[in-house]
N, C-alpha and C. Protein backbone atom coordinates (compact mmCIF):
# COMPACT_ATOMS: atom_id res chain seq x y z
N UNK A 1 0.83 -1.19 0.00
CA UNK A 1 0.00 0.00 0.00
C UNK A 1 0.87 1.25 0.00
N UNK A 2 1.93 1.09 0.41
CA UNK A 2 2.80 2.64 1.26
C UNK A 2 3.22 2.63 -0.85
N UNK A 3 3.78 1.72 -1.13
CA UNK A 3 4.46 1.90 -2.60
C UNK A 3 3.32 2.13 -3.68
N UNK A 4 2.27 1.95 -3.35
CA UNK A 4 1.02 2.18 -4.21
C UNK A 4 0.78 3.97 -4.18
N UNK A 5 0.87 4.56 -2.58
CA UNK A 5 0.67 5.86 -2.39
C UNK A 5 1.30 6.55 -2.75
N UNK A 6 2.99 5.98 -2.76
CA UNK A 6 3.94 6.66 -3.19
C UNK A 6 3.69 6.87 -5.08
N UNK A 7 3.52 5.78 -5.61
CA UNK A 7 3.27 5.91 -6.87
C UNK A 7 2.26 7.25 -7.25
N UNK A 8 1.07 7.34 -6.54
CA UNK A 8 0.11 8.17 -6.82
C UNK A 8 0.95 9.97 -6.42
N UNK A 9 1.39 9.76 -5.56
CA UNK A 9 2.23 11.03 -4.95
C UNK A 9 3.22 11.24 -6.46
N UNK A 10 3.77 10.36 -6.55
CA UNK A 10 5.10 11.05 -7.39
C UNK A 10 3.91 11.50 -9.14
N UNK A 11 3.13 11.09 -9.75
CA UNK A 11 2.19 11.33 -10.80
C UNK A 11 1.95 12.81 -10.30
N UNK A 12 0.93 12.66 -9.38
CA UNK A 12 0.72 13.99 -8.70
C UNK A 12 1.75 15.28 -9.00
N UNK A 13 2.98 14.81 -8.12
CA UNK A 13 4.32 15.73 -8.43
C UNK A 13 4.81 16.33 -10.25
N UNK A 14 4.33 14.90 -10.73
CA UNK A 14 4.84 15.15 -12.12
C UNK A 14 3.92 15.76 -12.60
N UNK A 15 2.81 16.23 -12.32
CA UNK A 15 1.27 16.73 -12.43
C UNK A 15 1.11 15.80 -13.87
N UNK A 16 0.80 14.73 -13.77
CA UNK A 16 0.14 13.53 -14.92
C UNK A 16 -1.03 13.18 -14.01
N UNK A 17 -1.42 13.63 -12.73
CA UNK A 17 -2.70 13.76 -12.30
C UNK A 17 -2.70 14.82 -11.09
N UNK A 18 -4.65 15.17 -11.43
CA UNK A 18 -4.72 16.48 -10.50
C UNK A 18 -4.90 15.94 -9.13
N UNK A 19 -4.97 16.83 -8.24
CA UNK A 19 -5.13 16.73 -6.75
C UNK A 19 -6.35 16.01 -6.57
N UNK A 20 -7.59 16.42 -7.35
CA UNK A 20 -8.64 15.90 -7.23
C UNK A 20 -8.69 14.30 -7.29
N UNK A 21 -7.85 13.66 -8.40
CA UNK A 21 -7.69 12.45 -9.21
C UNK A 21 -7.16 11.79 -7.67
N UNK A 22 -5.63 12.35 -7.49
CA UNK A 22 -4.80 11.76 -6.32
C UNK A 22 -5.54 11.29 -5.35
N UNK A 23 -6.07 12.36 -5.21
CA UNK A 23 -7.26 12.23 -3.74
C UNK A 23 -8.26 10.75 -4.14
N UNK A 24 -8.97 10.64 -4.89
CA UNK A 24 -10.25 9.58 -5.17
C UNK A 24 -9.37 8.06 -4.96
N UNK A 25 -7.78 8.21 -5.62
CA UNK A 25 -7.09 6.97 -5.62
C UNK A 25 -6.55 7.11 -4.60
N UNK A 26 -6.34 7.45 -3.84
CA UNK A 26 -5.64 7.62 -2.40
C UNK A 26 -6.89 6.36 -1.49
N UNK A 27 -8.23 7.47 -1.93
CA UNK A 27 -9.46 7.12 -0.55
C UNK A 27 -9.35 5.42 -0.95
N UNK A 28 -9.59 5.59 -2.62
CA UNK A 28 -10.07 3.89 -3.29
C UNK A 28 -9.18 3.17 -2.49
N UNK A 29 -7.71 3.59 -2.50
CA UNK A 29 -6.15 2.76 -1.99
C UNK A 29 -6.57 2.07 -0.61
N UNK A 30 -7.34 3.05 0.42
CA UNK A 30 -7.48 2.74 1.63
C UNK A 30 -9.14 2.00 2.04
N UNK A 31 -9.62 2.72 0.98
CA UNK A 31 -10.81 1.78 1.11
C UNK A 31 -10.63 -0.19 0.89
N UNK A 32 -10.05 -0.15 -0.19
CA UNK A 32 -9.13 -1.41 -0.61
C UNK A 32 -8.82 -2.25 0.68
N UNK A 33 -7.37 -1.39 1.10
CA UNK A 33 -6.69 -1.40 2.09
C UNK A 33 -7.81 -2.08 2.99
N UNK A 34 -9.04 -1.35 3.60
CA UNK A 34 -10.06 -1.97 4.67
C UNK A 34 -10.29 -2.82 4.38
N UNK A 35 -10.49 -3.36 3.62
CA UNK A 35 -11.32 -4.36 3.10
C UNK A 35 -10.93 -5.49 3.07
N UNK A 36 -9.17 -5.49 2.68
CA UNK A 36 -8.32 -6.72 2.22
C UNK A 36 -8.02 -7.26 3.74
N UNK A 37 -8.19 -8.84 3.28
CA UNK A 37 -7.51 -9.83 4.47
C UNK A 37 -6.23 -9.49 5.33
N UNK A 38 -6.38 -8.91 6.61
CA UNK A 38 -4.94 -8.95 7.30
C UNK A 38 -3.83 -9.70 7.68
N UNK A 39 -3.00 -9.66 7.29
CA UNK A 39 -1.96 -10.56 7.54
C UNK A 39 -1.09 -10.83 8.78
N UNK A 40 -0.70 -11.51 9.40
CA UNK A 40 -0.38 -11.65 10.81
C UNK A 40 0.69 -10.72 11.34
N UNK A 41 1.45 -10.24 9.88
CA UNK A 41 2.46 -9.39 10.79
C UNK A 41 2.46 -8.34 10.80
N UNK A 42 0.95 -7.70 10.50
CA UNK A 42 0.59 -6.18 10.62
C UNK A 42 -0.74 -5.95 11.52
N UNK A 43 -0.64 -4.98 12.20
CA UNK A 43 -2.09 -4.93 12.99
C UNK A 43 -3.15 -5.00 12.42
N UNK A 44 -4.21 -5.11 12.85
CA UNK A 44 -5.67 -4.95 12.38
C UNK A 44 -6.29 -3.38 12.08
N UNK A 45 -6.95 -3.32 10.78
CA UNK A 45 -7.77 -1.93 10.81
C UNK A 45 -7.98 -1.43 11.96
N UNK A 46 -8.15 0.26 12.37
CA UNK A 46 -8.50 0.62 13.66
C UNK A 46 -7.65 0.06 14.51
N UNK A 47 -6.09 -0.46 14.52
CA UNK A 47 -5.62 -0.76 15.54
C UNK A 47 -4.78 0.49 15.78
N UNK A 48 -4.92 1.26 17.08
CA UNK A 48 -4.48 1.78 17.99
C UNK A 48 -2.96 2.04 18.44
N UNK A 49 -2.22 2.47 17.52
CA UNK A 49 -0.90 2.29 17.89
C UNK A 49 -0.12 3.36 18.94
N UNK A 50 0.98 3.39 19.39
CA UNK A 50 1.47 3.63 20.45
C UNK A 50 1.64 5.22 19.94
N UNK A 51 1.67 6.57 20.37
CA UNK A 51 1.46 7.81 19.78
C UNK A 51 3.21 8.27 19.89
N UNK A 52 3.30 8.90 18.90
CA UNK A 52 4.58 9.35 18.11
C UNK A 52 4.67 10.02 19.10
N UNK A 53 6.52 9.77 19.43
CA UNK A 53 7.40 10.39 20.18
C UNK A 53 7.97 11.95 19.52
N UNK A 54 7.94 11.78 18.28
CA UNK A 54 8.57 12.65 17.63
C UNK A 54 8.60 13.06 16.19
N UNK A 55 8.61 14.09 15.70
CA UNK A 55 8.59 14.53 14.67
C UNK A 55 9.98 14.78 14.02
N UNK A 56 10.13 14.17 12.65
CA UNK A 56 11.40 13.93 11.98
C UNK A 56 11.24 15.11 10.60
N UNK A 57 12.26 15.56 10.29
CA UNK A 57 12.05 16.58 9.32
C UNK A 57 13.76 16.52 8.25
N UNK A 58 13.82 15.51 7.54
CA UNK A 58 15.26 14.76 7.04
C UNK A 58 15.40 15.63 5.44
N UNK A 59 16.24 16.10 5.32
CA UNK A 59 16.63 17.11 3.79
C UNK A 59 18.24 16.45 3.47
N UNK A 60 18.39 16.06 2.08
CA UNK A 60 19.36 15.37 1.75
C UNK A 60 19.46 16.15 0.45
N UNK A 61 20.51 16.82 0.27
CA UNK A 61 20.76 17.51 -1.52
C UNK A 61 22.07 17.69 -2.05
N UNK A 62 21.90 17.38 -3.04
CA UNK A 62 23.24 17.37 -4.07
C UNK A 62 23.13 18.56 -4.64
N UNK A 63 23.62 19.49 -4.21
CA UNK A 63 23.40 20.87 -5.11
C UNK A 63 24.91 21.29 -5.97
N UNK A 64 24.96 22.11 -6.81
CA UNK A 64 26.11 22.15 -7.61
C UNK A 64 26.86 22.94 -6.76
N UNK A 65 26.23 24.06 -6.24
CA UNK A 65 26.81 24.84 -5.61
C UNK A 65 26.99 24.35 -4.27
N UNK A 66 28.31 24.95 -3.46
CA UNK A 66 28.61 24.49 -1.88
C UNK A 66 28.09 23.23 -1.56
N UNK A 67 27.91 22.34 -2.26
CA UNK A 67 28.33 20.59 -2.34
C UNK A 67 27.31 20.37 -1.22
N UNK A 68 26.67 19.09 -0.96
CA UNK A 68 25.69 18.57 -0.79
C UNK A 68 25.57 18.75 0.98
N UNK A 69 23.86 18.98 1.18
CA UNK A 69 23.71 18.93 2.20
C UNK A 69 22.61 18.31 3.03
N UNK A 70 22.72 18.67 4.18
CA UNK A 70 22.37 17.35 4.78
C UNK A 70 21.64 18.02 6.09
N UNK A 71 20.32 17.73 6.37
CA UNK A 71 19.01 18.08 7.75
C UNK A 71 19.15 16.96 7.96
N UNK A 72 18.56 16.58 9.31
CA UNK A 72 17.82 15.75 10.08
C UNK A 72 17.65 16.28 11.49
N UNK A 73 15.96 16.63 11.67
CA UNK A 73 15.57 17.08 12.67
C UNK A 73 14.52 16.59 13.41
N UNK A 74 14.96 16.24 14.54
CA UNK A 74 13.87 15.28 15.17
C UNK A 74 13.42 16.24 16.49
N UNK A 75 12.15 16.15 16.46
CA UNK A 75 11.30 17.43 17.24
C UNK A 75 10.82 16.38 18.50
N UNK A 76 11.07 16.60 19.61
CA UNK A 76 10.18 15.53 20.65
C UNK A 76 8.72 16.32 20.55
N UNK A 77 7.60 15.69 20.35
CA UNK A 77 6.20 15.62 20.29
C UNK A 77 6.05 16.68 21.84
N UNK A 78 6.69 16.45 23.05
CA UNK A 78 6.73 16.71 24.18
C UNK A 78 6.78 18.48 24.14
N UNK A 79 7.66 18.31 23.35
CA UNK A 79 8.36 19.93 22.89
C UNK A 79 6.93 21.11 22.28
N UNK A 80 6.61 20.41 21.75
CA UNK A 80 5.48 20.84 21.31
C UNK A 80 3.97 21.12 22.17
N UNK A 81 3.91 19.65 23.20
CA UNK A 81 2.95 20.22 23.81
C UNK A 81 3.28 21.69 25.37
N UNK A 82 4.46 21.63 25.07
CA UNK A 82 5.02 21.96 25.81
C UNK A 82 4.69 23.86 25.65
N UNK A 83 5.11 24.04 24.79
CA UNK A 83 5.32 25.03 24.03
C UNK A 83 3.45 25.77 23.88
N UNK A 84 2.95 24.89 23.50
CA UNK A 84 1.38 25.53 24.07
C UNK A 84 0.89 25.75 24.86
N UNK A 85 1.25 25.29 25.90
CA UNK A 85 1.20 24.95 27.49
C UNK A 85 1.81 26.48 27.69
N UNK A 86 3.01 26.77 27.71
CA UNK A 86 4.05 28.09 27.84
C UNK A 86 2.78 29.25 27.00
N UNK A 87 2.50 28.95 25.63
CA UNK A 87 1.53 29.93 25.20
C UNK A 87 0.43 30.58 25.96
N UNK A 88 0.11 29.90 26.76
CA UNK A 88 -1.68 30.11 27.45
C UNK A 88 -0.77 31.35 28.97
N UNK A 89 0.60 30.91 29.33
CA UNK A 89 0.81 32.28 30.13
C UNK A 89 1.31 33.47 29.33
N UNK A 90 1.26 33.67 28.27
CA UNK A 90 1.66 34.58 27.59
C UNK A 90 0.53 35.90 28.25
N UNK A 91 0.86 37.10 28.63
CA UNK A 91 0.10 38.15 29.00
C UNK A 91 -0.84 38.17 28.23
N UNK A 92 -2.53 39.42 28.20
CA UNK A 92 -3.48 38.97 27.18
C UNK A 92 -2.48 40.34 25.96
N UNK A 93 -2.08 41.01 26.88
CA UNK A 93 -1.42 42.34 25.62
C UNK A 93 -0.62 41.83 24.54
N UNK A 94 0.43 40.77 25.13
CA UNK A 94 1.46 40.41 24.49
C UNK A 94 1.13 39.65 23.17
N UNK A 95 -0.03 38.85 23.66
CA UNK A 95 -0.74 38.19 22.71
C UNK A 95 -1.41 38.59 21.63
N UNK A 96 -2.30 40.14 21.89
CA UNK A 96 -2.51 40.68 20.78
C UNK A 96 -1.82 41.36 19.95
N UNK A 97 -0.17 41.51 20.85
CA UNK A 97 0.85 42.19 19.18
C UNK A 97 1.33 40.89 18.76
N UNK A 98 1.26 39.67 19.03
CA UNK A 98 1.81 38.67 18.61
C UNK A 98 0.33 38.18 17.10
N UNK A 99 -0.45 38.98 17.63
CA UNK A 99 -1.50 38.25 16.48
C UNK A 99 -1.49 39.58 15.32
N UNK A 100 -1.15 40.49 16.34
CA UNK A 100 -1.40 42.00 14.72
C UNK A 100 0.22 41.82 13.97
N UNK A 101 1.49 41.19 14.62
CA UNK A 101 2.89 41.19 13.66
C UNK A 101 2.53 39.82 12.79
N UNK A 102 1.52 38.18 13.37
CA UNK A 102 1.22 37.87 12.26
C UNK A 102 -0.15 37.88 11.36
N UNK A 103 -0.43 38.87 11.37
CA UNK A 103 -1.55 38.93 10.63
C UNK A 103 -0.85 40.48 9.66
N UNK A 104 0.33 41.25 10.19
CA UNK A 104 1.02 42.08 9.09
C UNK A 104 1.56 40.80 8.58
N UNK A 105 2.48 40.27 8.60
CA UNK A 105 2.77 39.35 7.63
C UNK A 105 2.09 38.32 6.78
N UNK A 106 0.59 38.20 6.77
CA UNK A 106 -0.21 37.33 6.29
C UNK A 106 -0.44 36.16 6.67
N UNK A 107 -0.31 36.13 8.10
CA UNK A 107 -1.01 35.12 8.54
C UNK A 107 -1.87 35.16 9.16
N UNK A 108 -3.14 34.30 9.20
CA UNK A 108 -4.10 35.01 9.77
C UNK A 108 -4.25 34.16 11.43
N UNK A 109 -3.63 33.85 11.92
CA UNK A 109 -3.22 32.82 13.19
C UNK A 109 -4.00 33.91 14.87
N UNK A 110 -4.64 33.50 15.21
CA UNK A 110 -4.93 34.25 16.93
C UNK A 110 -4.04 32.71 17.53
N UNK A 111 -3.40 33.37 18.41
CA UNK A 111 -2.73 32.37 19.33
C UNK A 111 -3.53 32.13 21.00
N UNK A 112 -4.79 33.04 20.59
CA UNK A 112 -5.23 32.74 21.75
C UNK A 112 -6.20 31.64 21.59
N UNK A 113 -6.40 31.06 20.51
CA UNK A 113 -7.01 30.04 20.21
C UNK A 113 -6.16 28.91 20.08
N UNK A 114 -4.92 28.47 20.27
CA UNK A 114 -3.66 27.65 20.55
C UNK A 114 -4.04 27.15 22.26
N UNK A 115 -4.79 26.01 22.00
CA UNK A 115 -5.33 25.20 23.59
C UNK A 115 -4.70 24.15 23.50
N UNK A 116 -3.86 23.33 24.45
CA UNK A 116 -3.49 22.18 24.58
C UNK A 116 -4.48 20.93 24.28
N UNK A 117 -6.11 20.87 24.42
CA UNK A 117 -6.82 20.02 23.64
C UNK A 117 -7.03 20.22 22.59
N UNK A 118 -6.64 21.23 21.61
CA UNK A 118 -6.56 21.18 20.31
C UNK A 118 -5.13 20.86 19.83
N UNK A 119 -4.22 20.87 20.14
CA UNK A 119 -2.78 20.18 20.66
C UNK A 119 -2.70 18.30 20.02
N UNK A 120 -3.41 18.30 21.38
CA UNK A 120 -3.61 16.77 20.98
C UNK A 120 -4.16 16.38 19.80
N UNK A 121 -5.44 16.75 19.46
CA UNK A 121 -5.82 16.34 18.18
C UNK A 121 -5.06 16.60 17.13
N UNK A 122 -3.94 17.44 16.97
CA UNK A 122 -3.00 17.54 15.85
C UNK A 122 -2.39 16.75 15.94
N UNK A 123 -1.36 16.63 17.46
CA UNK A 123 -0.81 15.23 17.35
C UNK A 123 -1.10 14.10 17.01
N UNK A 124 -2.70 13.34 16.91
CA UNK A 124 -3.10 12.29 16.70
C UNK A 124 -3.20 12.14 15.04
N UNK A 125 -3.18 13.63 14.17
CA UNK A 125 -3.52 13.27 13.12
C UNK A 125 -1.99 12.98 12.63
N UNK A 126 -0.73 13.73 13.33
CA UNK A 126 0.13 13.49 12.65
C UNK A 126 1.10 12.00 12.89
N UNK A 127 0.24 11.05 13.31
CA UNK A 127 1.00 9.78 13.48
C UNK A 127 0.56 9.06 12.14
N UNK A 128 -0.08 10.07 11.33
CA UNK A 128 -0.51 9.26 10.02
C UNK A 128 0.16 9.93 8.65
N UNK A 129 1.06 11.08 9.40
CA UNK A 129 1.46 12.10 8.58
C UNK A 129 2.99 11.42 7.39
N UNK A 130 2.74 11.28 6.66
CA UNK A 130 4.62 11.04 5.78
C UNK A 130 4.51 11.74 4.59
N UNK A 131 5.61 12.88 4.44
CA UNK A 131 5.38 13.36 2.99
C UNK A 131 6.97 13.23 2.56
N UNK A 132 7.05 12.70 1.63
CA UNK A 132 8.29 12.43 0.95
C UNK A 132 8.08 13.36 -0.53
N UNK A 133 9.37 14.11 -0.71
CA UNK A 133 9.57 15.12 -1.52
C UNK A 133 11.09 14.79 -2.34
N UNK A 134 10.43 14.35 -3.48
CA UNK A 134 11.92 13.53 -4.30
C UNK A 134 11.82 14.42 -5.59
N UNK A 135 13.03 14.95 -5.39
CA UNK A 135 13.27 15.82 -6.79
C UNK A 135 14.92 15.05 -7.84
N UNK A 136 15.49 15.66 -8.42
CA UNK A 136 16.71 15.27 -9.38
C UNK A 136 17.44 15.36 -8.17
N UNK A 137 18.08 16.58 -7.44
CA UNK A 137 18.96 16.50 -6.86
C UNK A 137 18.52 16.62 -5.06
N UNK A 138 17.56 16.62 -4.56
CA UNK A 138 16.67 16.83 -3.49
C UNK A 138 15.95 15.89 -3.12
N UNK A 139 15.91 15.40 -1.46
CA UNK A 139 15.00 14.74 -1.17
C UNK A 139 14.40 15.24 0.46
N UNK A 140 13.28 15.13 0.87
CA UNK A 140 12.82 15.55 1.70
C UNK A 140 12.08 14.62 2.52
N UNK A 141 11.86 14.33 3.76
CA UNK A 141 11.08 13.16 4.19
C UNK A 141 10.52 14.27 5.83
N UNK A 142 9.33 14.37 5.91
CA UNK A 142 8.70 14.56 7.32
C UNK A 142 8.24 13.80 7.71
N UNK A 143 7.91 13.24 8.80
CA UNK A 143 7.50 12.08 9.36
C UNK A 143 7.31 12.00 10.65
N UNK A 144 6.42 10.87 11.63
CA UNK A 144 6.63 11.06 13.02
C UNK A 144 6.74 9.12 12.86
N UNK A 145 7.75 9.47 14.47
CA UNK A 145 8.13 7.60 15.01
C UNK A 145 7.82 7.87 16.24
């Protein structure tokens, strides 16, 4: 399945199909996926796995210029809830120049809406998260383990 998605991802990239297309063969992939007999050395649909320690963010490039380089950044999950947690004592003043410097820059973000139970639910979606980014001389991998 993971080499089936990947196939649909890299088409996508090559735009030989639209987002819309990707998307329908993605859902079909996993609908499939439900459906097909499980095999003993993978969990069961809906099985519950242990929640990501960490967020990986890996950049590998051969560039012509200043010769090839090399990321790997692993974020503890902890760090993060952490960091929202620290947000909620932020003063209420401080908070509103923190929302008018990003909303001058175009983002439209209130950080006073940054709650540690909305926290979690990001974390849960990103234990499903992998985007691999393969170019000629570039490769990119985000991910959580």
């Amino acid at each position: 399945m993971i080499e089936d998605r990947r196939s649909i991802l890299q088409m996508l990239s090559e735009s030989k199909i639209t987002l819309d297309e990707a998307d329908r063969l993605i859902a079909a992939l996993e609908r499939g996926h439900a459906d097909a007999p499980q095999s003993s050395d993978r969990p069961p649909v809906g099985y519950n796995r242990a929640p990501s320690k960490y967020l990986r963010v890996i950049v590998d490039t051969d560039e012509d210029e200043g010769g090839p380089t090399k990321v790997n950044v692993r974020v503890p999950m902890q760090l993060l809830r952490a960091g929202v947690r620290l947000a909620s004592i932020i003063p209420p003043h401080a908070r509103d120049r923190v929302n008018a410097a990003m909303a001058e820059n175009g983002v439209p973000f209130d950080i006073n809406a940054l709650k540690p139970e909305n926290l979690e639910e990001l974390v849960e979606q990103l234990n499903d998260l992998t985007v691999d980014v393969d170019q000629e001389r570039t490769k990119v991998r985000i991910f959580c383990e």
